[in-house]
N, C-alpha and C. Protein backbone atom coordinates (compact mmCIF):
# COMPACT_ATOMS: atom_id res chain seq x y z
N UNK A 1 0.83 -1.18 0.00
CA UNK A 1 0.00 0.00 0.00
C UNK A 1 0.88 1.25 0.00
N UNK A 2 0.20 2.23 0.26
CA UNK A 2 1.05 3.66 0.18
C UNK A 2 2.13 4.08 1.12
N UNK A 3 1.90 3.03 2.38
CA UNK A 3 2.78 3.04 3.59
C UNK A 3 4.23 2.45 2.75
N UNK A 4 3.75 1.15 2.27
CA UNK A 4 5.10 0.43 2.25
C UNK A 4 6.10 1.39 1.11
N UNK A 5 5.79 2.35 0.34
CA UNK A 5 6.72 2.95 -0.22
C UNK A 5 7.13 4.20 0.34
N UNK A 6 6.67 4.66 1.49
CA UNK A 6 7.44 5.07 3.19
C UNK A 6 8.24 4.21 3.94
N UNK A 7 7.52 3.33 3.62
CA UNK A 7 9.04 2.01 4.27
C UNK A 7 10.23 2.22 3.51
N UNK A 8 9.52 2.12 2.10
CA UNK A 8 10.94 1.89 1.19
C UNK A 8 11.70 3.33 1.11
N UNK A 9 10.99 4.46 0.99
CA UNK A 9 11.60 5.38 1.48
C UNK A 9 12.93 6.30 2.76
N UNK A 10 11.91 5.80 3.87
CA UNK A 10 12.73 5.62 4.85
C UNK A 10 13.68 4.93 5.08
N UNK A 11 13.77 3.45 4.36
CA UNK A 11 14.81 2.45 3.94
C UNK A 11 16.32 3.25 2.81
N UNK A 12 15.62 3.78 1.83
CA UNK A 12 16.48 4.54 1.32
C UNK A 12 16.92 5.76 1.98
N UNK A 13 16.41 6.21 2.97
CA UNK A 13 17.00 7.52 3.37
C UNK A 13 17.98 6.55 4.36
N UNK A 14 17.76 5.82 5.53
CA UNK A 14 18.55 4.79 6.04
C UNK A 14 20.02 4.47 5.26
N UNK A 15 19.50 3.93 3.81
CA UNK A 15 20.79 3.52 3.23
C UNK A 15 21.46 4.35 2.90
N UNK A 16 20.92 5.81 2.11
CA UNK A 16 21.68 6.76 2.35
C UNK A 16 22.78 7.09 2.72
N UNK A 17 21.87 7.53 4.11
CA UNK A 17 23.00 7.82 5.35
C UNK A 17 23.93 7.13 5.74
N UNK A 18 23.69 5.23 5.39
CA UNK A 18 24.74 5.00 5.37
C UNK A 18 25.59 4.62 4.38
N UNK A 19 25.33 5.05 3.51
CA UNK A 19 26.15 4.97 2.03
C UNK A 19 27.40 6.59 2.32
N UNK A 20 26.52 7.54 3.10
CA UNK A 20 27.01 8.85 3.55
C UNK A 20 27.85 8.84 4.19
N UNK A 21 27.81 7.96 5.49
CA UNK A 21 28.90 7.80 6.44
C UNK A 21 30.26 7.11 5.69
N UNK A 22 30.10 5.96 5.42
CA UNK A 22 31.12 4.76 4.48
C UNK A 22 31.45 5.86 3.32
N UNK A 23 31.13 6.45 2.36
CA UNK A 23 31.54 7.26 1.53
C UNK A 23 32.75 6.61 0.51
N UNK A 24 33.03 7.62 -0.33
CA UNK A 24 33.91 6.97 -1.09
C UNK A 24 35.37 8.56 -0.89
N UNK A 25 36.29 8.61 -1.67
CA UNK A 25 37.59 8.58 -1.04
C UNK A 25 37.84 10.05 -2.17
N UNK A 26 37.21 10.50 -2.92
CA UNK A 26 38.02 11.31 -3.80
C UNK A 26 37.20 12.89 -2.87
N UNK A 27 38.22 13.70 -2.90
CA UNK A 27 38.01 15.23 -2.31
C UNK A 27 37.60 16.27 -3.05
N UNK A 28 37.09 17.12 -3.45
CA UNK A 28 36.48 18.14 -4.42
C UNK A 28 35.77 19.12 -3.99
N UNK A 29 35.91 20.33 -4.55
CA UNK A 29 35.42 21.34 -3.84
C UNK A 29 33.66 21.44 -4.56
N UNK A 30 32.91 21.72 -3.43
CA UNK A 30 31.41 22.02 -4.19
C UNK A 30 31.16 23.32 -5.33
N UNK A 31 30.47 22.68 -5.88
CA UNK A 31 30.13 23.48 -7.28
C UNK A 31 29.00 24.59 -6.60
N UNK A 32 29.07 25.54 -7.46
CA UNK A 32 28.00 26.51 -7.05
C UNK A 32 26.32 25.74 -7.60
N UNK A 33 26.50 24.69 -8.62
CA UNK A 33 25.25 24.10 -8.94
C UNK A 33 25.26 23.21 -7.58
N UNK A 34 25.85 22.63 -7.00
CA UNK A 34 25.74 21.68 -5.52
C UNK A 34 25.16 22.19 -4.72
N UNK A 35 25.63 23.53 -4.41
CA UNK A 35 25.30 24.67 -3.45
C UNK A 35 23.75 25.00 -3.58
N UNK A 36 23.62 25.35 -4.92
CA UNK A 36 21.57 25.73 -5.10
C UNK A 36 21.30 24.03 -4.77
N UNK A 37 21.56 23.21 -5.39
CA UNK A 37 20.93 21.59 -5.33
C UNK A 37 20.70 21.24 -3.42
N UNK A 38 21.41 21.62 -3.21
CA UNK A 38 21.50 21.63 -1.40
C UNK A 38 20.09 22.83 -0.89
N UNK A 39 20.45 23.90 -1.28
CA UNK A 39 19.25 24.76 -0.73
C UNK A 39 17.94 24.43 -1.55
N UNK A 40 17.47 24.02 -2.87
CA UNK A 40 16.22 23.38 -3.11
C UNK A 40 16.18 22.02 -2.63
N UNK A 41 17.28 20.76 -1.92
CA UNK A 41 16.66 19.83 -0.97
C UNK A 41 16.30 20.15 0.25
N UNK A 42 16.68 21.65 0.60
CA UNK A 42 16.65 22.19 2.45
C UNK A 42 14.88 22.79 2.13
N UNK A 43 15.11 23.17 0.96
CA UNK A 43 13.35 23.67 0.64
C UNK A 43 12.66 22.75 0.35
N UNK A 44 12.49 22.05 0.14
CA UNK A 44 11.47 21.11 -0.20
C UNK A 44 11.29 19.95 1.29
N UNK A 45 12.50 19.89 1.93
CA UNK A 45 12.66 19.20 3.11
C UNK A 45 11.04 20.25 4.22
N UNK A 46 11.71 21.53 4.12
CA UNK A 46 10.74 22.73 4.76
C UNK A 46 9.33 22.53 4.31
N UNK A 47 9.62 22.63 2.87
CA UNK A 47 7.73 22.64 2.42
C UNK A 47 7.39 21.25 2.96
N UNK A 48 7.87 20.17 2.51
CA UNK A 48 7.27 18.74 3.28
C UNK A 48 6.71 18.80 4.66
N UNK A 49 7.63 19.44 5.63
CA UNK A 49 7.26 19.48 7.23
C UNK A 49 5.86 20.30 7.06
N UNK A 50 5.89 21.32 6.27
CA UNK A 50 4.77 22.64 6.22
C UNK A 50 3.71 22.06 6.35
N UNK A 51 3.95 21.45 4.83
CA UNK A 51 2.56 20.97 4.87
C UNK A 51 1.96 19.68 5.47
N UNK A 52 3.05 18.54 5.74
CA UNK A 52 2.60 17.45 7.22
C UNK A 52 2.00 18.15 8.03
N UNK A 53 2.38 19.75 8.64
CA UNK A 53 1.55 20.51 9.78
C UNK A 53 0.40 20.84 9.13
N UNK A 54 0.34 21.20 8.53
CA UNK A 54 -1.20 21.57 7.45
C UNK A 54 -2.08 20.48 7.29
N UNK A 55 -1.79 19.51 7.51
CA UNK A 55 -2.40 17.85 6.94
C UNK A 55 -2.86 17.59 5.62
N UNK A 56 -1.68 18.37 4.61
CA UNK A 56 -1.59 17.94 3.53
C UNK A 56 -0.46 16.76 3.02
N UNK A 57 -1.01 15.78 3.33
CA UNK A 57 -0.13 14.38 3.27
C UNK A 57 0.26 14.45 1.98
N UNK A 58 -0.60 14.37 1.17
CA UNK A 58 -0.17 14.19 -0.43
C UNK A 58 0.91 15.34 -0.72
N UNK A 59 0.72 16.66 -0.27
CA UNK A 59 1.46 17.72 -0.89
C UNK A 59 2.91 17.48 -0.36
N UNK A 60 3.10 16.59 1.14
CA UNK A 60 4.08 16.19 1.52
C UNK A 60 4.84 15.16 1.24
N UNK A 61 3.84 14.30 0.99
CA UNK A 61 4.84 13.07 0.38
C UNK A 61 5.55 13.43 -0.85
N UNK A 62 4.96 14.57 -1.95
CA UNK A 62 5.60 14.61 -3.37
C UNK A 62 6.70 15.77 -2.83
N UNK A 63 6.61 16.55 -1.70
CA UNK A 63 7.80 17.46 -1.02
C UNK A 63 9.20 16.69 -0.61
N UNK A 64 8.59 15.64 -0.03
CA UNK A 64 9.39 15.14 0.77
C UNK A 64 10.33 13.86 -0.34
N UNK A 65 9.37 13.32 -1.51
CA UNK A 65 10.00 13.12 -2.44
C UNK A 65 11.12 13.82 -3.41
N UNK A 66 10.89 15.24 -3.49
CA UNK A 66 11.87 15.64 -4.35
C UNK A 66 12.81 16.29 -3.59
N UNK A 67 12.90 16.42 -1.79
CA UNK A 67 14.33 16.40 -1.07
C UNK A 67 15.01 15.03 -1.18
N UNK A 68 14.35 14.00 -0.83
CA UNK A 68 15.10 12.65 -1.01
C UNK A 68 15.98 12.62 -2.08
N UNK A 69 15.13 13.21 -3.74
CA UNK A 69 15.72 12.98 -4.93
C UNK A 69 17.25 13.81 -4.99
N UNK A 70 16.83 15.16 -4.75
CA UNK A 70 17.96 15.90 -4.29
C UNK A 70 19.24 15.86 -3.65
N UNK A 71 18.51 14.99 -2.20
CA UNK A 71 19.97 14.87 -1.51
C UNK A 71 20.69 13.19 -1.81
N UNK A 72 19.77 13.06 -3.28
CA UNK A 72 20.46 11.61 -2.95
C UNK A 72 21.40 12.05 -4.63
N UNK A 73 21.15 13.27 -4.99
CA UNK A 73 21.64 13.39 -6.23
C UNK A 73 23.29 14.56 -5.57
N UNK A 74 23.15 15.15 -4.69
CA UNK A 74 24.12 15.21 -3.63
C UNK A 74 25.40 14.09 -3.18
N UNK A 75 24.38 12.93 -2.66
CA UNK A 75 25.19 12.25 -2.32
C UNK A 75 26.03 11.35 -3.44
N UNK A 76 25.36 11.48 -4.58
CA UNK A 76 26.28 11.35 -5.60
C UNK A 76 27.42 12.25 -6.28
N UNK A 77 27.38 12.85 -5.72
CA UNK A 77 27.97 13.70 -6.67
C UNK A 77 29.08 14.48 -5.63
N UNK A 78 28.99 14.27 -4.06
CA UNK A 78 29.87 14.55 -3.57
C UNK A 78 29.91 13.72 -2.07
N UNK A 79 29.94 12.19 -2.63
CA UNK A 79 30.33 10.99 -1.28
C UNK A 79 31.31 11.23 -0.67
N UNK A 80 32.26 11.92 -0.96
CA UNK A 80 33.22 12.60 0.12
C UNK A 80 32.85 12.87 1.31
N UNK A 81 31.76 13.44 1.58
CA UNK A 81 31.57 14.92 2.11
C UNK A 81 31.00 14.13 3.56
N UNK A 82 30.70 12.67 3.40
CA UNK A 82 30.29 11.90 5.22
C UNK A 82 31.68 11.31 5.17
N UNK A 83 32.57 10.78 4.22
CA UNK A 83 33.86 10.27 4.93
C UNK A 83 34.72 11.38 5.70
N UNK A 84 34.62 12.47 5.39
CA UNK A 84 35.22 13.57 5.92
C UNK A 84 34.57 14.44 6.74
N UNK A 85 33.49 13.91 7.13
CA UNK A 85 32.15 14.20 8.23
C UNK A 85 32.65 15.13 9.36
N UNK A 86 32.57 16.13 9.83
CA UNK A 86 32.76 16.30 10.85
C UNK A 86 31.70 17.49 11.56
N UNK A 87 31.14 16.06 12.27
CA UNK A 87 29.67 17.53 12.77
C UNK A 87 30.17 17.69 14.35
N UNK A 88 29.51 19.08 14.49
CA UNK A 88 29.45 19.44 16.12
C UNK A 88 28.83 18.60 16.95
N UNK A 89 29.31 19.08 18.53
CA UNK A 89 28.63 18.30 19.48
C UNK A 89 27.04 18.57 19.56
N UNK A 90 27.06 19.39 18.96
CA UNK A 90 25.49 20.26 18.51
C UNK A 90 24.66 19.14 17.74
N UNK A 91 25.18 18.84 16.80
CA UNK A 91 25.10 18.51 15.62
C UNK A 91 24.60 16.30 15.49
N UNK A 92 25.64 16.49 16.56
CA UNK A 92 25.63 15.26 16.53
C UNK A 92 24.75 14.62 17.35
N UNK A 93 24.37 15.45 18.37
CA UNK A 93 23.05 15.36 19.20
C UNK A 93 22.12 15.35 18.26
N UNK A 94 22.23 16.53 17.19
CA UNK A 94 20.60 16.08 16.40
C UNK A 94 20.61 15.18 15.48
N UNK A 95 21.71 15.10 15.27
CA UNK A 95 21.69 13.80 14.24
C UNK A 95 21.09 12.42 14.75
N UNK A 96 21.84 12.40 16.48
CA UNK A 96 20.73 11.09 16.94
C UNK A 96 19.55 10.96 17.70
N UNK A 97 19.27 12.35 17.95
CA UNK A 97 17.90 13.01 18.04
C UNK A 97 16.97 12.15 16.94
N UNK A 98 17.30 12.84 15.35
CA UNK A 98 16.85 12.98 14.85
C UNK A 98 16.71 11.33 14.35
N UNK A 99 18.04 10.16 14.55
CA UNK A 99 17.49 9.32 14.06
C UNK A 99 16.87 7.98 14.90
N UNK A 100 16.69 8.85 16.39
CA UNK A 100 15.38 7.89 17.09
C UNK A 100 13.85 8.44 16.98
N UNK A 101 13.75 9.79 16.72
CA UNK A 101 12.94 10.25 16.51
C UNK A 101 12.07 9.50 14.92
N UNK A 102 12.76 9.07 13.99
CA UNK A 102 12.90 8.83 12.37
C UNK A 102 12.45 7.51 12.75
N UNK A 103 13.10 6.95 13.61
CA UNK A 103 12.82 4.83 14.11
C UNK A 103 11.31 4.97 14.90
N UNK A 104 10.84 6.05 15.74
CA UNK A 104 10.34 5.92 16.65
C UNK A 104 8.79 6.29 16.21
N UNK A 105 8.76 7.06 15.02
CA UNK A 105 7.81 7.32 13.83
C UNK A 105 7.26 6.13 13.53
N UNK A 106 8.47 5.72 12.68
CA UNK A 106 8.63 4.94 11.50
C UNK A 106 8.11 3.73 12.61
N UNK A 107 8.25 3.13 13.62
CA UNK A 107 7.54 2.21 14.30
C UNK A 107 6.20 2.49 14.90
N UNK A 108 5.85 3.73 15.09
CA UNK A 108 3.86 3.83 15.22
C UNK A 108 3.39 3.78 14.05
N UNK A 109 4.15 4.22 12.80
CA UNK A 109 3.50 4.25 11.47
C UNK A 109 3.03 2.79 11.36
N UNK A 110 4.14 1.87 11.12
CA UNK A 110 3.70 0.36 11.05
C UNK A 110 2.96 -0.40 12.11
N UNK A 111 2.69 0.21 13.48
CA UNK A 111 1.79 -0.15 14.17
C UNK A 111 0.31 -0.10 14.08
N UNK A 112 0.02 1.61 13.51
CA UNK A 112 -1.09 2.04 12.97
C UNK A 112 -1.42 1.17 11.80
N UNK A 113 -0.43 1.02 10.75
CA UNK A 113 -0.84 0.13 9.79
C UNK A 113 -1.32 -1.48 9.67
N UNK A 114 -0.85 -1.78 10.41
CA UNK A 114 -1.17 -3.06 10.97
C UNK A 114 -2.38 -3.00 11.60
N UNK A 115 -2.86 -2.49 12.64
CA UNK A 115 -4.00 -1.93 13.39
C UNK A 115 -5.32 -1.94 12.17
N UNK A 116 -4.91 -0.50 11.41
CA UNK A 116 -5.48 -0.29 10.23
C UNK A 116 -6.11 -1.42 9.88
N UNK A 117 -4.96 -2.52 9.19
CA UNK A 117 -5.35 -3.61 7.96
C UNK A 117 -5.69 -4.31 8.58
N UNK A 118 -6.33 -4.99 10.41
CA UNK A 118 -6.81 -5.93 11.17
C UNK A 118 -8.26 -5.54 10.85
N UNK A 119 -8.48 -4.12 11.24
CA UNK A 119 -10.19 -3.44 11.39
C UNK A 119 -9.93 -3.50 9.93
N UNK A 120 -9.68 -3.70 8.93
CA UNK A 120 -10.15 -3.70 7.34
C UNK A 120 -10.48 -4.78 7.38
N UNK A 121 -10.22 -5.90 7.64
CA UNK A 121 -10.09 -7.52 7.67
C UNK A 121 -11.73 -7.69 8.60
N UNK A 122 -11.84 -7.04 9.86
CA UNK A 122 -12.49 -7.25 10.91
C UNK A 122 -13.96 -6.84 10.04
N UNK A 123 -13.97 -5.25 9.44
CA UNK A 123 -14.64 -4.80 9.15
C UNK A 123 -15.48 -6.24 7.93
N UNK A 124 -14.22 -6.99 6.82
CA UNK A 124 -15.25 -7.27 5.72
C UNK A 124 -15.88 -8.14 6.25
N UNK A 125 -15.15 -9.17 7.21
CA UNK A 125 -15.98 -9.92 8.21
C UNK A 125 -17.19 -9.71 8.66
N UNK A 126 -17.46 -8.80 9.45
CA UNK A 126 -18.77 -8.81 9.87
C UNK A 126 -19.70 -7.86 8.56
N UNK A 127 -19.53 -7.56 7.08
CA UNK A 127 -20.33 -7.34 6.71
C UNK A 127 -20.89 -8.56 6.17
N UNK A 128 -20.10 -10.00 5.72
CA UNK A 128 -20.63 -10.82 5.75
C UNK A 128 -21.53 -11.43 6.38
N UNK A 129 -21.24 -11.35 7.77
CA UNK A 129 -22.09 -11.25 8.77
C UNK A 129 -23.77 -10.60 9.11
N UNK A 130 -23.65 -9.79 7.61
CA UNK A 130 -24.51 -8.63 7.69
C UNK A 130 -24.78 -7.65 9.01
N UNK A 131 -23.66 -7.54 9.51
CA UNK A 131 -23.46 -5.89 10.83
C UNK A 131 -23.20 -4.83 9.70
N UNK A 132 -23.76 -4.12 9.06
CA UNK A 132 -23.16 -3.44 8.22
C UNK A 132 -23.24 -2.10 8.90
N UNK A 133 -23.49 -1.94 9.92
CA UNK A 133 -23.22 -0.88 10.89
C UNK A 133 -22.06 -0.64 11.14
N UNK A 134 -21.68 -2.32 11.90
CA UNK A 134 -20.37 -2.28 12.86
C UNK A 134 -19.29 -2.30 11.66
N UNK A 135 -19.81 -2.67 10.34
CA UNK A 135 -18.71 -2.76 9.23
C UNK A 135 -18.13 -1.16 8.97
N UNK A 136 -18.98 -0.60 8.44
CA UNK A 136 -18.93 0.97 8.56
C UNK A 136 -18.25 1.73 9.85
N UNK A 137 -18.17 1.59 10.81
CA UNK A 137 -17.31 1.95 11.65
C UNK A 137 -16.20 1.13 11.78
N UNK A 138 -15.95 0.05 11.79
CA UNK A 138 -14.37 -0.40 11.63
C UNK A 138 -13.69 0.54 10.35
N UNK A 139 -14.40 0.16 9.39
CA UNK A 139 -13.65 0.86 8.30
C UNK A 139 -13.50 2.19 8.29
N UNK A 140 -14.59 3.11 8.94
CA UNK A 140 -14.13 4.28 9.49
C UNK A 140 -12.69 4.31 9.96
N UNK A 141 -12.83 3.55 11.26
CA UNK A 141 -11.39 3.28 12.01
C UNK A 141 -10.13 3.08 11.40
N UNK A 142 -10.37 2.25 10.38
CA UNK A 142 -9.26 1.66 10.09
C UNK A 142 -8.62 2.90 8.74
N UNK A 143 -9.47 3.46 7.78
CA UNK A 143 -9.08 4.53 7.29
C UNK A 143 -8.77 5.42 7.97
N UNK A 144 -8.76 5.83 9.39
CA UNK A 144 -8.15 7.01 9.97
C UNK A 144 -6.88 6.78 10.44
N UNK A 145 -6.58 5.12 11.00
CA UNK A 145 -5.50 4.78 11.47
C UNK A 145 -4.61 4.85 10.16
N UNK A 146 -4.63 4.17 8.94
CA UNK A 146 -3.84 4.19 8.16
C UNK A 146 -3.67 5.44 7.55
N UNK A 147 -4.50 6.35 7.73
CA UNK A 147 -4.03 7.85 7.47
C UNK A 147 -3.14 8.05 8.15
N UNK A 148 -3.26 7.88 9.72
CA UNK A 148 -2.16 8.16 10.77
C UNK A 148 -0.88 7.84 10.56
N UNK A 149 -0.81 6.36 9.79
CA UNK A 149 -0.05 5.83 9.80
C UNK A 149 0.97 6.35 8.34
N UNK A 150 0.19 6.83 7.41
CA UNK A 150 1.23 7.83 6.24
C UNK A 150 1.69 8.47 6.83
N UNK A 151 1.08 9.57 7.48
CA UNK A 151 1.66 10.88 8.35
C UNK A 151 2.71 10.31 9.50
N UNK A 152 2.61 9.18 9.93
CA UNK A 152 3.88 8.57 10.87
C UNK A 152 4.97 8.32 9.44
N UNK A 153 4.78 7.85 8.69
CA UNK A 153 5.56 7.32 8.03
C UNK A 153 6.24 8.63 7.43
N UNK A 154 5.49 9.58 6.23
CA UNK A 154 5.95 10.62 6.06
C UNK A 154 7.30 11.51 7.45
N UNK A 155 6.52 11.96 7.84
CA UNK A 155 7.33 12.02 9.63
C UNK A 155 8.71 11.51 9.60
N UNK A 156 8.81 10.44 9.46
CA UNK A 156 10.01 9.58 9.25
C UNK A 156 11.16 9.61 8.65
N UNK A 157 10.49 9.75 7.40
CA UNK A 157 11.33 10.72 6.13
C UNK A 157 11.89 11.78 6.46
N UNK A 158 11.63 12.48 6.51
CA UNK A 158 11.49 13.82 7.32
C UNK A 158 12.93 14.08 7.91
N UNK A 159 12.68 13.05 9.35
CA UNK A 159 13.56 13.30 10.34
C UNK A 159 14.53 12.22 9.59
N UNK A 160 15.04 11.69 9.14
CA UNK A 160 15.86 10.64 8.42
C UNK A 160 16.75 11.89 7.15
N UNK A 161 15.68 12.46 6.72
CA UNK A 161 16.82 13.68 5.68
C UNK A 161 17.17 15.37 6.07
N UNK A 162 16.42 15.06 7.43
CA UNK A 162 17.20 15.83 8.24
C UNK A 162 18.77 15.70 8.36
N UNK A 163 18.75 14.50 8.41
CA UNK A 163 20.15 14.39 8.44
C UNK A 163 21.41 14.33 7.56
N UNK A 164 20.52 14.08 6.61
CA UNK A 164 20.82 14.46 5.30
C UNK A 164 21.47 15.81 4.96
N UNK A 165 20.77 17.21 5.53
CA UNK A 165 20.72 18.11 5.50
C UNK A 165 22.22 18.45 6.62
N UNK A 166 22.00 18.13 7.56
CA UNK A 166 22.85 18.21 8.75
C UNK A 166 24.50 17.92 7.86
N UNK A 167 24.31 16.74 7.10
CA UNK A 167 25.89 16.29 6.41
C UNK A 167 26.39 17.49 5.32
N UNK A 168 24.97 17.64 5.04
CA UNK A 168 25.85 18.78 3.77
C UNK A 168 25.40 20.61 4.43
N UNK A 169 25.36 19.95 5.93
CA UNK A 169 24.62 21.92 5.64
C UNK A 169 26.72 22.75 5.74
N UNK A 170 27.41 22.19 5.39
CA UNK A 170 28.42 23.07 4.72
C UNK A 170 28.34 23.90 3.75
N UNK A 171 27.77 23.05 2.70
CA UNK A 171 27.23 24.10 1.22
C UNK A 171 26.72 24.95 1.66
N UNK A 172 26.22 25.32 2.83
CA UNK A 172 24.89 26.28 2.90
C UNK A 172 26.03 27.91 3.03
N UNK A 173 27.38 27.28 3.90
CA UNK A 173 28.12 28.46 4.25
C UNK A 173 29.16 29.10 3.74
C-alpha cells in the first residue's frame, strides 16, 4: 500500500546515510550548482514538514520526495563529504535526536498500519455477517488509522533527511 513505499523510502534515506557515512575517497570542492541543489533539498525538506503541519499528506509526500531525490543526487555527486564528516557536538546530538525520533515514527506508522489492515479484515468480516453498521465503523477506524499511519511514516522521512541536511549543511556556508 502507500505506507510500504514510506518504508521503502525511509529504507532509502537509512541507506543513504549510510552509504554517507562509508563514503567513497576522492576530495572536491562544491560546485555553485551543488550549493543551489542543497538549498532546493533544504526547501522542499521545509515545504514537506509545512505541509505534514497543514495535513496535507499528499502535498508532503511529493515534497518530501523531491528532497530525497535531491539529496540523494548530492550524495552522488559529492560521497566525500560523510567520509570527511565532521559535525558538532550540537550537531551530533541532532543527528541522533533525529534518528530515534525517524525509528520511533517509522515504528507507530507500522503499528497504525497493521491496526489499520486488522479493522479492514475485521470490518469485511462482519459485513458478511450482515453488521453493516459495525462494518462501517471499523472501516471508518481503520481509514483514519492508516491515514495516521502515512503521516507517521511521512514524519520519518522527514527526520531521516534531516540528516541528510545536517551532512551537507556546509554548502549552505
Amino acid at each position: 500500500m502507500l505506507t510500504s513505499r514510506f518504508r521503502l523510502l525511509t529504507g532509502l534515506g537509512l541507506l543513504l546515510t549510510f552509504l554517507l557515512v562509508v563514503g567513497c575517497a576522492t576530495a572536491q570542492a562544491a560546485t555553485p550548482k551543488q550549493v543551489q541543489v542543497y538549498k532546493e533539498a533544504v526547501a522542499a525538506l521545509d515545504a514537506a514538514e509545512k505541509k505534514l503541519a497543514a495535513n496535507d499528506v499528499a502535498g508532503a509526500k511529493t515534497q518530501l520526495k523531491e528532497a530525497n531525490a535531491l539529496f540523494a543526487k548530492l550524495q552522488q555527486d559529492l560521497p566525500e563529504k560523510m567520509k570527511d564528516l565532521k559535525l558538532t557536538p550540537q550537531q551530533e546530538a541532532q543527528w541522533l535526536q533525529n534518528n530515534k525520533l525517524g525509528a520511533d515514527s517509522s515504528a507507530q506508522g507500522d503499528k497504525l498500519e497493521r491496526s489499520g489492515q486488522a479493522k479492514l479484515q475485521q470490518g469485511e468480516a462482519l459485513e458478511t455477517q450482515g453488521q453493516k453498521d459495525m462494518a462501517t465503523k471499523l472501516r471508518q477506524e481503520a481509514k483514519r488509522e492508516l491515514d495516521l499511519a502515512t503521516q507517521a511514516h511521512v514524519k520519518a522521512g522527514i527526520y531521516h533527511l534531516r540528516n541528510m541536511q545536517l551532512a551537507y549543511s556546509s554548502l549552505a556556508q
